[in-house]
PDB file of N, CA and C in Angstrom:
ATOM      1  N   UNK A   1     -27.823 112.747 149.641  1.00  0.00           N
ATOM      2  CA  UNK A   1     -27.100 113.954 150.004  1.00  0.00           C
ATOM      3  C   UNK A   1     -27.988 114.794 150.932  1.00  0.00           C
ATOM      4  N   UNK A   2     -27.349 115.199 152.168  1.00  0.00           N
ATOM      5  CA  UNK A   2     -28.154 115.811 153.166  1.00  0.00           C
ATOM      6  C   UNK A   2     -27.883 117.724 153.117  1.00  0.00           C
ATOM      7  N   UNK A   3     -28.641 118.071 152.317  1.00  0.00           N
ATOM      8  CA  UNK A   3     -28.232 119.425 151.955  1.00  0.00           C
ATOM      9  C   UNK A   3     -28.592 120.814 153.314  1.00  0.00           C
ATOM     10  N   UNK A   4     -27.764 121.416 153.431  1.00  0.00           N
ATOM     11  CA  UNK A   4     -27.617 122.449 154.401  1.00  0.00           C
ATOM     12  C   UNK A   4     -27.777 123.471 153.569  1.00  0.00           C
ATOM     13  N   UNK A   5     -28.146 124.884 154.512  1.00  0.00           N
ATOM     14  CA  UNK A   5     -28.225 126.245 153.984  1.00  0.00           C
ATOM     15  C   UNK A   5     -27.066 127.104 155.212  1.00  0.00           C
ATOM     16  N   UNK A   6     -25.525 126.658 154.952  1.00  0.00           N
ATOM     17  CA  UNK A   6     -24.535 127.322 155.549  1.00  0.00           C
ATOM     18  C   UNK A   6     -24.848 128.084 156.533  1.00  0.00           C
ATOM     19  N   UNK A   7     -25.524 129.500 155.118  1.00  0.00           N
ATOM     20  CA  UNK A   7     -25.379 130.648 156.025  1.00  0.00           C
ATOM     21  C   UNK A   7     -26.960 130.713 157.305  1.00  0.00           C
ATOM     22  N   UNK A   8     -27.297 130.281 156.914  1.00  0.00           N
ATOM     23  CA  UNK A   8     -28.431 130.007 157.521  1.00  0.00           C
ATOM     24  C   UNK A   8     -27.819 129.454 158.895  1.00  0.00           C
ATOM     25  N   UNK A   9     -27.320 127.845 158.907  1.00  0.00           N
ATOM     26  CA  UNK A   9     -26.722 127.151 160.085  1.00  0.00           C
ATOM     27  C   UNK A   9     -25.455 128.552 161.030  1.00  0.00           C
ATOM     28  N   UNK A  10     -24.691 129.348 160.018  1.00  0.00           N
ATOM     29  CA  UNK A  10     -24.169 130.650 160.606  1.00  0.00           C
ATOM     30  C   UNK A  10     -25.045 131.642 161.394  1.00  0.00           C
ATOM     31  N   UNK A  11     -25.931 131.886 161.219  1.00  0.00           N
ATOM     32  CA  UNK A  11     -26.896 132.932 161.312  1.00  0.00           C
ATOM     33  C   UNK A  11     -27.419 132.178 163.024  1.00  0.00           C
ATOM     34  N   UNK A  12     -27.900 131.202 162.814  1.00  0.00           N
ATOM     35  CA  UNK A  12     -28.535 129.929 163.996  1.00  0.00           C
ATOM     36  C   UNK A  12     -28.376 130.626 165.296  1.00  0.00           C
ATOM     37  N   UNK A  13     -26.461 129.832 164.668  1.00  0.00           N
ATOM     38  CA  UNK A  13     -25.253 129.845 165.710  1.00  0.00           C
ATOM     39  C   UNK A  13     -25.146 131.313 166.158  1.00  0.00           C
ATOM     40  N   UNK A  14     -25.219 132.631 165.884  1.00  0.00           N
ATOM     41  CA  UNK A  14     -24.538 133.261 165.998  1.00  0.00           C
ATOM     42  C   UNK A  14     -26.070 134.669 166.815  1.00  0.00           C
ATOM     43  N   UNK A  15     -27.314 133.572 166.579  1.00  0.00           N
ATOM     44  CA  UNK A  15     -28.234 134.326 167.018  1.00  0.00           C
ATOM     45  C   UNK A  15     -28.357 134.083 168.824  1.00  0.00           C
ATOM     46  N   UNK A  16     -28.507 132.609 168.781  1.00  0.00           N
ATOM     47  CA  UNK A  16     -28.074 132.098 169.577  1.00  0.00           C
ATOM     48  C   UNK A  16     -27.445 132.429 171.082  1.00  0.00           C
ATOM     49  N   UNK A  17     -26.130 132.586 170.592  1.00  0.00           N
ATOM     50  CA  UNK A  17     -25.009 132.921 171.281  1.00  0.00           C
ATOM     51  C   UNK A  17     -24.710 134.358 171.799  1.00  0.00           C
ATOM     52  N   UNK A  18     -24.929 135.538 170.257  1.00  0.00           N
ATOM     53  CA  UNK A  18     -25.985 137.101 170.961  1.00  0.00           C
ATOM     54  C   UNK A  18     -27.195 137.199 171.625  1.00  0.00           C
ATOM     55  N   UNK A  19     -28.219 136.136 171.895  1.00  0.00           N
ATOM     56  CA  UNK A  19     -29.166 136.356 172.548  1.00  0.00           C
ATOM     57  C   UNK A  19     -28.548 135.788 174.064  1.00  0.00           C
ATOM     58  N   UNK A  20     -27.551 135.458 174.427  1.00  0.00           N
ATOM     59  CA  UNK A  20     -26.751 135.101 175.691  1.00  0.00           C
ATOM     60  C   UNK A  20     -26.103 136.068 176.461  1.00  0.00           C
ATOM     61  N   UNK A  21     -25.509 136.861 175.010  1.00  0.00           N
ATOM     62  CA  UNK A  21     -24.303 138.149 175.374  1.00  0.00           C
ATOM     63  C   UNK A  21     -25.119 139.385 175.837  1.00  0.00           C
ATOM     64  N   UNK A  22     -26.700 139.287 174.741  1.00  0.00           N
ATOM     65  CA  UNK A  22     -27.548 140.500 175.234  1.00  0.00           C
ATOM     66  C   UNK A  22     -28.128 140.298 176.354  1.00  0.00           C
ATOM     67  N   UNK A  23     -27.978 139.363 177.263  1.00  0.00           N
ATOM     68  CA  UNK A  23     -28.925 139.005 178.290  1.00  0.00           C
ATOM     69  C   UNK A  23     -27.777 139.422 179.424  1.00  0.00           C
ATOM     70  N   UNK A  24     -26.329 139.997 179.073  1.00  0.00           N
ATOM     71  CA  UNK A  24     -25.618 140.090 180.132  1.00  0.00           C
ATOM     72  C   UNK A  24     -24.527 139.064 180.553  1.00  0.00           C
ATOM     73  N   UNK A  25     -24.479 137.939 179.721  1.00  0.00           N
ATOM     74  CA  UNK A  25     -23.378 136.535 180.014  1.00  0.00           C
ATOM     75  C   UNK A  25     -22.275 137.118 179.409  1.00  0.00           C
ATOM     76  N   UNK A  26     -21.341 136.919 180.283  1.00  0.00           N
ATOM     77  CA  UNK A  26     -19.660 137.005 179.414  1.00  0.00           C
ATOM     78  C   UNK A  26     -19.877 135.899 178.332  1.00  0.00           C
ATOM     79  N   UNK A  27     -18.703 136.259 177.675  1.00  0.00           N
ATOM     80  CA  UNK A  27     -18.242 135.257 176.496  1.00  0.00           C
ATOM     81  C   UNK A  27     -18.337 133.639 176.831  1.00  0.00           C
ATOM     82  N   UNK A  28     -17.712 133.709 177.783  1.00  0.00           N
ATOM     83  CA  UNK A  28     -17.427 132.616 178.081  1.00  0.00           C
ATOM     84  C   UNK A  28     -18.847 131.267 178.735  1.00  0.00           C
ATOM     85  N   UNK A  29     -19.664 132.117 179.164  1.00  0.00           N
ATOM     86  CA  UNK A  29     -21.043 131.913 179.426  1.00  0.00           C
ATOM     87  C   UNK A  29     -21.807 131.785 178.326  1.00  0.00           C
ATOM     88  N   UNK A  30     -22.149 132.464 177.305  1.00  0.00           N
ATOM     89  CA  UNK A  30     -22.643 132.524 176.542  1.00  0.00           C
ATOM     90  C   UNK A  30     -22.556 131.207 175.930  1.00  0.00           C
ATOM     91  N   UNK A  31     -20.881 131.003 175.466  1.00  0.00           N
ATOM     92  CA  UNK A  31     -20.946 130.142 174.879  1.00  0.00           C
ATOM     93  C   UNK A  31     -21.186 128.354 175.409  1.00  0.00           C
ATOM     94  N   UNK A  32     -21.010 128.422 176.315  1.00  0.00           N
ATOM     95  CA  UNK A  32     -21.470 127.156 176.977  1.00  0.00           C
ATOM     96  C   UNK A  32     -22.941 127.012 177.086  1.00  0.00           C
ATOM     97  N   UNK A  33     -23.703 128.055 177.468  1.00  0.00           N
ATOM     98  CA  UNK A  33     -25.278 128.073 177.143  1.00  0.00           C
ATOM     99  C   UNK A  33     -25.865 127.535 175.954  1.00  0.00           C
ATOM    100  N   UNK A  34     -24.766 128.452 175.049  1.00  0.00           N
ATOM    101  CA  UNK A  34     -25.953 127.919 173.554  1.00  0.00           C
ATOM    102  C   UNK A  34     -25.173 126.789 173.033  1.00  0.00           C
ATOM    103  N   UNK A  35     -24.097 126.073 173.424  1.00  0.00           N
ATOM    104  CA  UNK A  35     -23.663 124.517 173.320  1.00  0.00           C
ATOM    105  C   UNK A  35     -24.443 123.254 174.353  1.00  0.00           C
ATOM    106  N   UNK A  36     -25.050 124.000 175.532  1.00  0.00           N
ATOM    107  CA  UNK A  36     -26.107 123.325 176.432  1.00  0.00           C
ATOM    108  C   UNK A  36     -27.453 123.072 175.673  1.00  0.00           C
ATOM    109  N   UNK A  37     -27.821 124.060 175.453  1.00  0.00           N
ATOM    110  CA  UNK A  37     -29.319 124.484 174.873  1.00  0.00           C
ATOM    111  C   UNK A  37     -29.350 123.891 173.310  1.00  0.00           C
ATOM    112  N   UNK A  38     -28.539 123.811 172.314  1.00  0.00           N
ATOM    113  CA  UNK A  38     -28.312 122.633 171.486  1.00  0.00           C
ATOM    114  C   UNK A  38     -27.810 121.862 171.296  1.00  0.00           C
ATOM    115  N   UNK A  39     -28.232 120.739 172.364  1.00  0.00           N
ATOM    116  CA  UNK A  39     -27.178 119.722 172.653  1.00  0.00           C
ATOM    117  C   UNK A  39     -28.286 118.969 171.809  1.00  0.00           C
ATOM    118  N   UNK A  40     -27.716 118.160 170.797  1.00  0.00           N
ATOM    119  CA  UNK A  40     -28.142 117.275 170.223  1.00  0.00           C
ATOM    120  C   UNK A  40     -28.438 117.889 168.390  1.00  0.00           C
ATOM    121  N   UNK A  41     -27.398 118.456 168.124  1.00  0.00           N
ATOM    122  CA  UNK A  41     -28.108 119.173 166.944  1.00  0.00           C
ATOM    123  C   UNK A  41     -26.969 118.245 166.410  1.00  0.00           C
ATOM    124  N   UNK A  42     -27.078 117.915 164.724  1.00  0.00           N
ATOM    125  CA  UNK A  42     -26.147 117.170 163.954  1.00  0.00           C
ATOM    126  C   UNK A  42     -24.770 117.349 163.778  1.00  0.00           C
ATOM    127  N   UNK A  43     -24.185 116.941 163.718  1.00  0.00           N
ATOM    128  CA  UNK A  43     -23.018 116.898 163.520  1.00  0.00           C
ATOM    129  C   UNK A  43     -22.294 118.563 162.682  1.00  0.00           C
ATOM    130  N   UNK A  44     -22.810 117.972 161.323  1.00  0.00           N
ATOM    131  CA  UNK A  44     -22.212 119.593 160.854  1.00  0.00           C
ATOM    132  C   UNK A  44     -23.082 120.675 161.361  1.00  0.00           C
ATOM    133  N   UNK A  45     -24.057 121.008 161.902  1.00  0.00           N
ATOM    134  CA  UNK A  45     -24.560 121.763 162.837  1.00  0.00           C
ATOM    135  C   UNK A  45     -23.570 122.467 163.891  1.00  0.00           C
ATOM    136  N   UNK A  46     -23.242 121.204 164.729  1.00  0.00           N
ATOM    137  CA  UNK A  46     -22.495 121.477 165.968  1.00  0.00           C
ATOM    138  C   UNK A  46     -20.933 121.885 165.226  1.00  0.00           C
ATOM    139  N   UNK A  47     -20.422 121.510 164.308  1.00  0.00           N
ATOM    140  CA  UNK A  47     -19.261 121.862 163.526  1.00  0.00           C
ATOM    141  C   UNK A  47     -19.316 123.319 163.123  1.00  0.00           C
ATOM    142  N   UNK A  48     -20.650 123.631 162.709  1.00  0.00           N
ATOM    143  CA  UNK A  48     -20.614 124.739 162.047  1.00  0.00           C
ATOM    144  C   UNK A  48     -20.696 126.258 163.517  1.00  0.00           C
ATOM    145  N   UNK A  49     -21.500 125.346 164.516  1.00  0.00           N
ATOM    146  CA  UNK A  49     -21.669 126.479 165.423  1.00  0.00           C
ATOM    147  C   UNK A  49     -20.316 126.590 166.154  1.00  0.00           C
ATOM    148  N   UNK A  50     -19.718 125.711 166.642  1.00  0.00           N
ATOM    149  CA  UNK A  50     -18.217 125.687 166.996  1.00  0.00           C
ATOM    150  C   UNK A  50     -17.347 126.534 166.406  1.00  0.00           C
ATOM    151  N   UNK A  51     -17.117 126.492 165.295  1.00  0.00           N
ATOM    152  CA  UNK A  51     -16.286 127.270 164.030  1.00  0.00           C
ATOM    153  C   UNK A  51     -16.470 128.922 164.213  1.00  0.00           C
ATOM    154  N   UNK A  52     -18.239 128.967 164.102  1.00  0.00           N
ATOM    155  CA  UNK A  52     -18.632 130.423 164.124  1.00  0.00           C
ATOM    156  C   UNK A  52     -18.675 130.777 165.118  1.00  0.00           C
ATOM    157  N   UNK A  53     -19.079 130.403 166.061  1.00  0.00           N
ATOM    158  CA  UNK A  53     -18.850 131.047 167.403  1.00  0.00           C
ATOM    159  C   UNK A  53     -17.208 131.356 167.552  1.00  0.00           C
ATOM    160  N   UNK A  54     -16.017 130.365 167.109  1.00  0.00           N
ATOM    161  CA  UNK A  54     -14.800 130.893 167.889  1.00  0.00           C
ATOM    162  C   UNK A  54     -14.330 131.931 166.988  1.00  0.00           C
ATOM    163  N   UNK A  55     -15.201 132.073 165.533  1.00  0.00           N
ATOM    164  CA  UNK A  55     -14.285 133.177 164.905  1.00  0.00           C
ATOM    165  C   UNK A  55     -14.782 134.944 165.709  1.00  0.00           C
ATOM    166  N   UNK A  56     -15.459 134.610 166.548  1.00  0.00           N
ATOM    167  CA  UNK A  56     -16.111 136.104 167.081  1.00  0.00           C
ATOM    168  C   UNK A  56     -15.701 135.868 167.882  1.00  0.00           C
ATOM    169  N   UNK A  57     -14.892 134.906 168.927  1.00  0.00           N
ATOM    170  CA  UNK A  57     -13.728 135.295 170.189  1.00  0.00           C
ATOM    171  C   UNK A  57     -12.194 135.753 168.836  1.00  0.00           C
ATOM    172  N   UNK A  58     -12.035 135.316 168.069  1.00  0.00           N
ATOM    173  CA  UNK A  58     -10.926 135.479 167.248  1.00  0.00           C
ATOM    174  C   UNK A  58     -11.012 137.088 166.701  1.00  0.00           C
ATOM    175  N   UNK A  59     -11.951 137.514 166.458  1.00  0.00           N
ATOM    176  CA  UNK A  59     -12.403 139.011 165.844  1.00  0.00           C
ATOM    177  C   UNK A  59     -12.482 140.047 167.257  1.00  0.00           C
ATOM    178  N   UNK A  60     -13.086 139.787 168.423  1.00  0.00           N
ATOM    179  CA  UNK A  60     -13.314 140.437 169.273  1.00  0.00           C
ATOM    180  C   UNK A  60     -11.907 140.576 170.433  1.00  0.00           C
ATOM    181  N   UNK A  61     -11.036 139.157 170.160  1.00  0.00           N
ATOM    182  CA  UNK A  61     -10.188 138.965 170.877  1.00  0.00           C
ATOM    183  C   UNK A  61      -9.690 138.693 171.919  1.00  0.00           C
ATOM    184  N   UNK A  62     -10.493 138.028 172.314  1.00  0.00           N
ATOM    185  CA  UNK A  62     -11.216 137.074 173.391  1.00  0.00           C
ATOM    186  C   UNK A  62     -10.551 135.877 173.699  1.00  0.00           C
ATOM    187  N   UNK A  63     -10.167 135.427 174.870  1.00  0.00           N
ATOM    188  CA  UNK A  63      -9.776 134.447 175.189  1.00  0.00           C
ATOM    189  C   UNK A  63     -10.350 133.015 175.489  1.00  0.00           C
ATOM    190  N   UNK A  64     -10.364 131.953 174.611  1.00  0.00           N
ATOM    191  CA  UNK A  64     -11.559 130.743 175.025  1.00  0.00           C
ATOM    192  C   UNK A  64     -11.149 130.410 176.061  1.00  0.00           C
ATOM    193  N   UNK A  65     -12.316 129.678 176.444  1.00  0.00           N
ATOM    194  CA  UNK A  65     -12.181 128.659 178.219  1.00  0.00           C
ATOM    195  C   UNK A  65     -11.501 127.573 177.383  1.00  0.00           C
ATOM    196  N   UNK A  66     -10.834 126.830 178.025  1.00  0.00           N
ATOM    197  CA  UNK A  66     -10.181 124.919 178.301  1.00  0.00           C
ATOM    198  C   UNK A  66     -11.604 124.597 177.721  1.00  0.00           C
ATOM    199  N   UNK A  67     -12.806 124.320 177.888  1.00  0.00           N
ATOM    200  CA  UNK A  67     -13.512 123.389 178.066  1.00  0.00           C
ATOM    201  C   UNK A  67     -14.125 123.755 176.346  1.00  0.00           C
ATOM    202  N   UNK A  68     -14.094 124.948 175.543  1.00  0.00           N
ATOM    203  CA  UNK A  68     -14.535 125.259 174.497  1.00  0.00           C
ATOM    204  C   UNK A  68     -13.227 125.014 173.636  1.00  0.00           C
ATOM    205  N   UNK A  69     -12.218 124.798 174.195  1.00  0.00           N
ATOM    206  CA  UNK A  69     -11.263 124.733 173.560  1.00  0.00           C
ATOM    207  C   UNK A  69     -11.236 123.554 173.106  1.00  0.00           C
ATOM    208  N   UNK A  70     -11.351 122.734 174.013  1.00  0.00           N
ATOM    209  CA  UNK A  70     -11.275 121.018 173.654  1.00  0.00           C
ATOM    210  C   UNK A  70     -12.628 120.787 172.619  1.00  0.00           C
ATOM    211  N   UNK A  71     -13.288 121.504 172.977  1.00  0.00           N
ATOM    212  CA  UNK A  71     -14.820 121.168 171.937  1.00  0.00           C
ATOM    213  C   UNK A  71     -14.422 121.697 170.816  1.00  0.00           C
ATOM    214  N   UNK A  72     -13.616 122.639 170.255  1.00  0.00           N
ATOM    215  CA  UNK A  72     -13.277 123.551 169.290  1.00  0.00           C
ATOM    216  C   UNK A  72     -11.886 122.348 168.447  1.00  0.00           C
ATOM    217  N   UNK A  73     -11.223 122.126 169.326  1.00  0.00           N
ATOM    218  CA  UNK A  73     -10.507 120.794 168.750  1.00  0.00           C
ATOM    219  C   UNK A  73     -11.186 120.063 167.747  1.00  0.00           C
ATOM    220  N   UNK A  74     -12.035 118.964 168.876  1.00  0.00           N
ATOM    221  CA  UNK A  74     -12.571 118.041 167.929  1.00  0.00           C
ATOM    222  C   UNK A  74     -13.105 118.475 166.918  1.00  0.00           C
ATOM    223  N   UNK A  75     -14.124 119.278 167.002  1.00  0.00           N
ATOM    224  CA  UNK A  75     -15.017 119.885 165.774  1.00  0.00           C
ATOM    225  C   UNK A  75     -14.166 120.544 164.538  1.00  0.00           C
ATOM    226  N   UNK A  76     -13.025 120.871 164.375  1.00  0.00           N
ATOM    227  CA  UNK A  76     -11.911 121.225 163.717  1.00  0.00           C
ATOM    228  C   UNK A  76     -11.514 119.832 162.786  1.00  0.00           C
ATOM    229  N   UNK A  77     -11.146 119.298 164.181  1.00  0.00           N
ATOM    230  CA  UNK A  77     -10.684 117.981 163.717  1.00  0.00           C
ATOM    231  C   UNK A  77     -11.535 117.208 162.690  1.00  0.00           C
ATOM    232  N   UNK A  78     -13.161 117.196 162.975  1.00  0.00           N
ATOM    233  CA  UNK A  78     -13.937 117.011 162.794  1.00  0.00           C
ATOM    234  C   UNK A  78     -14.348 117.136 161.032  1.00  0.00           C
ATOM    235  N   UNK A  79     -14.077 118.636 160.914  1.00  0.00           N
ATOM    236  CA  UNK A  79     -14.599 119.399 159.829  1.00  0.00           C
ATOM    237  C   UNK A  79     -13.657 119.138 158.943  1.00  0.00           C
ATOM    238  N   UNK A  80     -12.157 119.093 159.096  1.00  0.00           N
ATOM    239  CA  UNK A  80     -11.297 118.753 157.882  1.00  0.00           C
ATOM    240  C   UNK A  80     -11.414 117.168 157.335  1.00  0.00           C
ATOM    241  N   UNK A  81     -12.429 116.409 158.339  1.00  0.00           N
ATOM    242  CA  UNK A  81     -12.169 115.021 157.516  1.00  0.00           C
ATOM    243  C   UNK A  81     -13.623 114.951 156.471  1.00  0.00           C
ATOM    244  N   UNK A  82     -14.458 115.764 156.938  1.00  0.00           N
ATOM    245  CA  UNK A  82     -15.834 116.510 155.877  1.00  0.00           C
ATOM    246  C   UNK A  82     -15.734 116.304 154.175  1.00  0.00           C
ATOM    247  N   UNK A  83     -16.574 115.853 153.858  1.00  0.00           N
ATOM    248  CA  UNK A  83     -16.812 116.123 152.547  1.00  0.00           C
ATOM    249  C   UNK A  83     -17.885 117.001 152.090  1.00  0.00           C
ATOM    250  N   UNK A  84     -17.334 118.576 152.484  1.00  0.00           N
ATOM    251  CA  UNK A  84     -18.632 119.533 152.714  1.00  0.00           C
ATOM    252  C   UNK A  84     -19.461 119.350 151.166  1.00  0.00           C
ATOM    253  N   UNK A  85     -19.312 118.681 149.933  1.00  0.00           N
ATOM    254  CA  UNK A  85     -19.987 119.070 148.700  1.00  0.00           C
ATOM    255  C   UNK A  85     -20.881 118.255 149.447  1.00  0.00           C
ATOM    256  N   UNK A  86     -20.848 117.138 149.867  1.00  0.00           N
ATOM    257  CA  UNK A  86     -22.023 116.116 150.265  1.00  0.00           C
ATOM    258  C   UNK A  86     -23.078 116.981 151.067  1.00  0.00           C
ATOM    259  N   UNK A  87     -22.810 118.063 151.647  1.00  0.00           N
ATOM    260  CA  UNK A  87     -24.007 118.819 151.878  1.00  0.00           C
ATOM    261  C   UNK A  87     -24.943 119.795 151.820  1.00  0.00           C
ATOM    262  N   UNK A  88     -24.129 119.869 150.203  1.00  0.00           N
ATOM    263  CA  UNK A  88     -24.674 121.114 148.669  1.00  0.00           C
ATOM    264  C   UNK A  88     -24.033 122.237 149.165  1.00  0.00           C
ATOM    265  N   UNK A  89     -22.875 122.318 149.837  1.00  0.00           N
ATOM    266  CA  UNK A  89     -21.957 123.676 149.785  1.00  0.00           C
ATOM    267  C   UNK A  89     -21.275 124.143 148.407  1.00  0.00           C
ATOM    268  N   UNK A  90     -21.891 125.127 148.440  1.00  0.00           N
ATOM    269  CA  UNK A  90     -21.265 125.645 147.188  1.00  0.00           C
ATOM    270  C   UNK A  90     -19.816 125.734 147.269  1.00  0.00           C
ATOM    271  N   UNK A  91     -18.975 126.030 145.950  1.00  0.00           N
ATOM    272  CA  UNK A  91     -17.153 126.273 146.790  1.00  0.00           C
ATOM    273  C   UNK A  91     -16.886 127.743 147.150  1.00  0.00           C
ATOM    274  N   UNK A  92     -17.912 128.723 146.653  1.00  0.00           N
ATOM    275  CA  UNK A  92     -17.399 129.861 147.793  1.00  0.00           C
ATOM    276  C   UNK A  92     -17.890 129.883 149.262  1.00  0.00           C
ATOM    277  N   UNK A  93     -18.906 129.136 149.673  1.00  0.00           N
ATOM    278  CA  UNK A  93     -19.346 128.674 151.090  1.00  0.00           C
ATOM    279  C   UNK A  93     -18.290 127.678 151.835  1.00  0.00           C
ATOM    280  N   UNK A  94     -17.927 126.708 150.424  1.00  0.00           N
ATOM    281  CA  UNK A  94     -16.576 126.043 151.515  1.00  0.00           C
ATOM    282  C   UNK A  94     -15.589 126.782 151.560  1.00  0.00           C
ATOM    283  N   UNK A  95     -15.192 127.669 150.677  1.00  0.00           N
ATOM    284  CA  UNK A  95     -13.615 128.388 150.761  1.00  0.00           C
ATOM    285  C   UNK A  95     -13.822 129.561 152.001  1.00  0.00           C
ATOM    286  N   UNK A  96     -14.921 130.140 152.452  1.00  0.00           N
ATOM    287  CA  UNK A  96     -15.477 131.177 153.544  1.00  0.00           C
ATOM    288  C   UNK A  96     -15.434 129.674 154.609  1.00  0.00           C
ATOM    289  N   UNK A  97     -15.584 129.275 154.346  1.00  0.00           N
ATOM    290  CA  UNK A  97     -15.764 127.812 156.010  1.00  0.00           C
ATOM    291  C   UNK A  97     -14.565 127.319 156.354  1.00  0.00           C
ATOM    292  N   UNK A  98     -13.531 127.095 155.284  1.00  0.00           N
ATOM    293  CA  UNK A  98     -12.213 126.664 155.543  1.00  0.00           C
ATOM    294  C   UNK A  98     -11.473 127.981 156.012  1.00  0.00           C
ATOM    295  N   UNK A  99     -11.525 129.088 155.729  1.00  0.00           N
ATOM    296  CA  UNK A  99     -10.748 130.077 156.252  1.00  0.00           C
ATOM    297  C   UNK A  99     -11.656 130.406 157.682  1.00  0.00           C
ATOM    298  N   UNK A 100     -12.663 129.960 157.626  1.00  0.00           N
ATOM    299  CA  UNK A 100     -13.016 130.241 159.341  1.00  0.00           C
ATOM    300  C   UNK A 100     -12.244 129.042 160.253  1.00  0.00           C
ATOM    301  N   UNK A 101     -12.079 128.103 159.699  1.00  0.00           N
ATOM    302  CA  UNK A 101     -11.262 127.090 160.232  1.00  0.00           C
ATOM    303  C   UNK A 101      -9.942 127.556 160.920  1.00  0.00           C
ATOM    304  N   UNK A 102      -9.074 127.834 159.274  1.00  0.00           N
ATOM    305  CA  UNK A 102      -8.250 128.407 159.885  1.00  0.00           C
ATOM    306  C   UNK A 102      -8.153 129.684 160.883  1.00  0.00           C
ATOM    307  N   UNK A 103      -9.218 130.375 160.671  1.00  0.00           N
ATOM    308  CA  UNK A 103      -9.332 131.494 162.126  1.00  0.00           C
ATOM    309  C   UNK A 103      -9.276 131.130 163.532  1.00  0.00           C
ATOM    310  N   UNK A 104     -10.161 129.873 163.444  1.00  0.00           N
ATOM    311  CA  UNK A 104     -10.480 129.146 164.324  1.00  0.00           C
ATOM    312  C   UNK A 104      -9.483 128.168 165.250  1.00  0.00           C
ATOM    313  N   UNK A 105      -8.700 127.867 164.421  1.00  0.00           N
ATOM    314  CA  UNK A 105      -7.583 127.205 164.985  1.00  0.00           C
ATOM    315  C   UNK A 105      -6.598 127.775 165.244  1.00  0.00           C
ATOM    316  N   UNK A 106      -6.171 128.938 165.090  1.00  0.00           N
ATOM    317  CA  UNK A 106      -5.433 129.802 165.404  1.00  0.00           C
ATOM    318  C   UNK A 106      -5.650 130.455 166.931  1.00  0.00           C
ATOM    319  N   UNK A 107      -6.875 130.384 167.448  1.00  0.00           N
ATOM    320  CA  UNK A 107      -7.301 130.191 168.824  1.00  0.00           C
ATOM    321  C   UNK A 107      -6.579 129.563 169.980  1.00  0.00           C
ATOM    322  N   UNK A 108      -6.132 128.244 169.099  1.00  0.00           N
ATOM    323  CA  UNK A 108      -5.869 126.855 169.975  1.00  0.00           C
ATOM    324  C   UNK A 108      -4.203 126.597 170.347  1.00  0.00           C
TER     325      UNK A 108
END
């Protein structure tokens, strides 16, 4: 079992992506930067930063690009075939991850 610290992988993502926005990048910049700049991170990594990043275009109200959109797909797609216990999620960490889902897809 390959155990994660959620909020931690949240926190990553979301430092990330404000250190883009504080530098002056639109949204839309931002987020392609910090999907450039961790290119190669694991799977539920990249699931988890996908998710969190679109729930702060979903909160702020923001419109995604095509190209985050299609990445926001798969990783969706991605995350419901998950067996998040396999990576010591507690069930109030999965029940907060599945409703970002659904935030998330509500985007699309």
């Amino acid at each position: 079992m390959e155990e994660i610290n959620f909020y931690q992988k949240k926190y990553e993502a979301l430092e990330n992506f404000y250190g883009w926005i504080d530098q002056g990048r639109e949204y839309d910049i931002a987020v392609e930067q910090s999907i450039y700049y961790n290119h190669g991170l694991k799977e539920i990594d990249e699931i988890i930063q996908n998710v969190t990043i679109a729930t702060r275009y979903s909160r702020s109200g923001k419109t995604i690009s095509e190209p985050f959109k299609k990445r926001l797909e798969i990783s969706i797609s991605k995350a419901k075939m998950l067996d998040l216990k396999k990576f010591g999620l507690m069930d109030e960490e999965i029940k907060v991850f599945n409703e970002e889902i659904e935030e998330a897809e509500a985007l699309l």
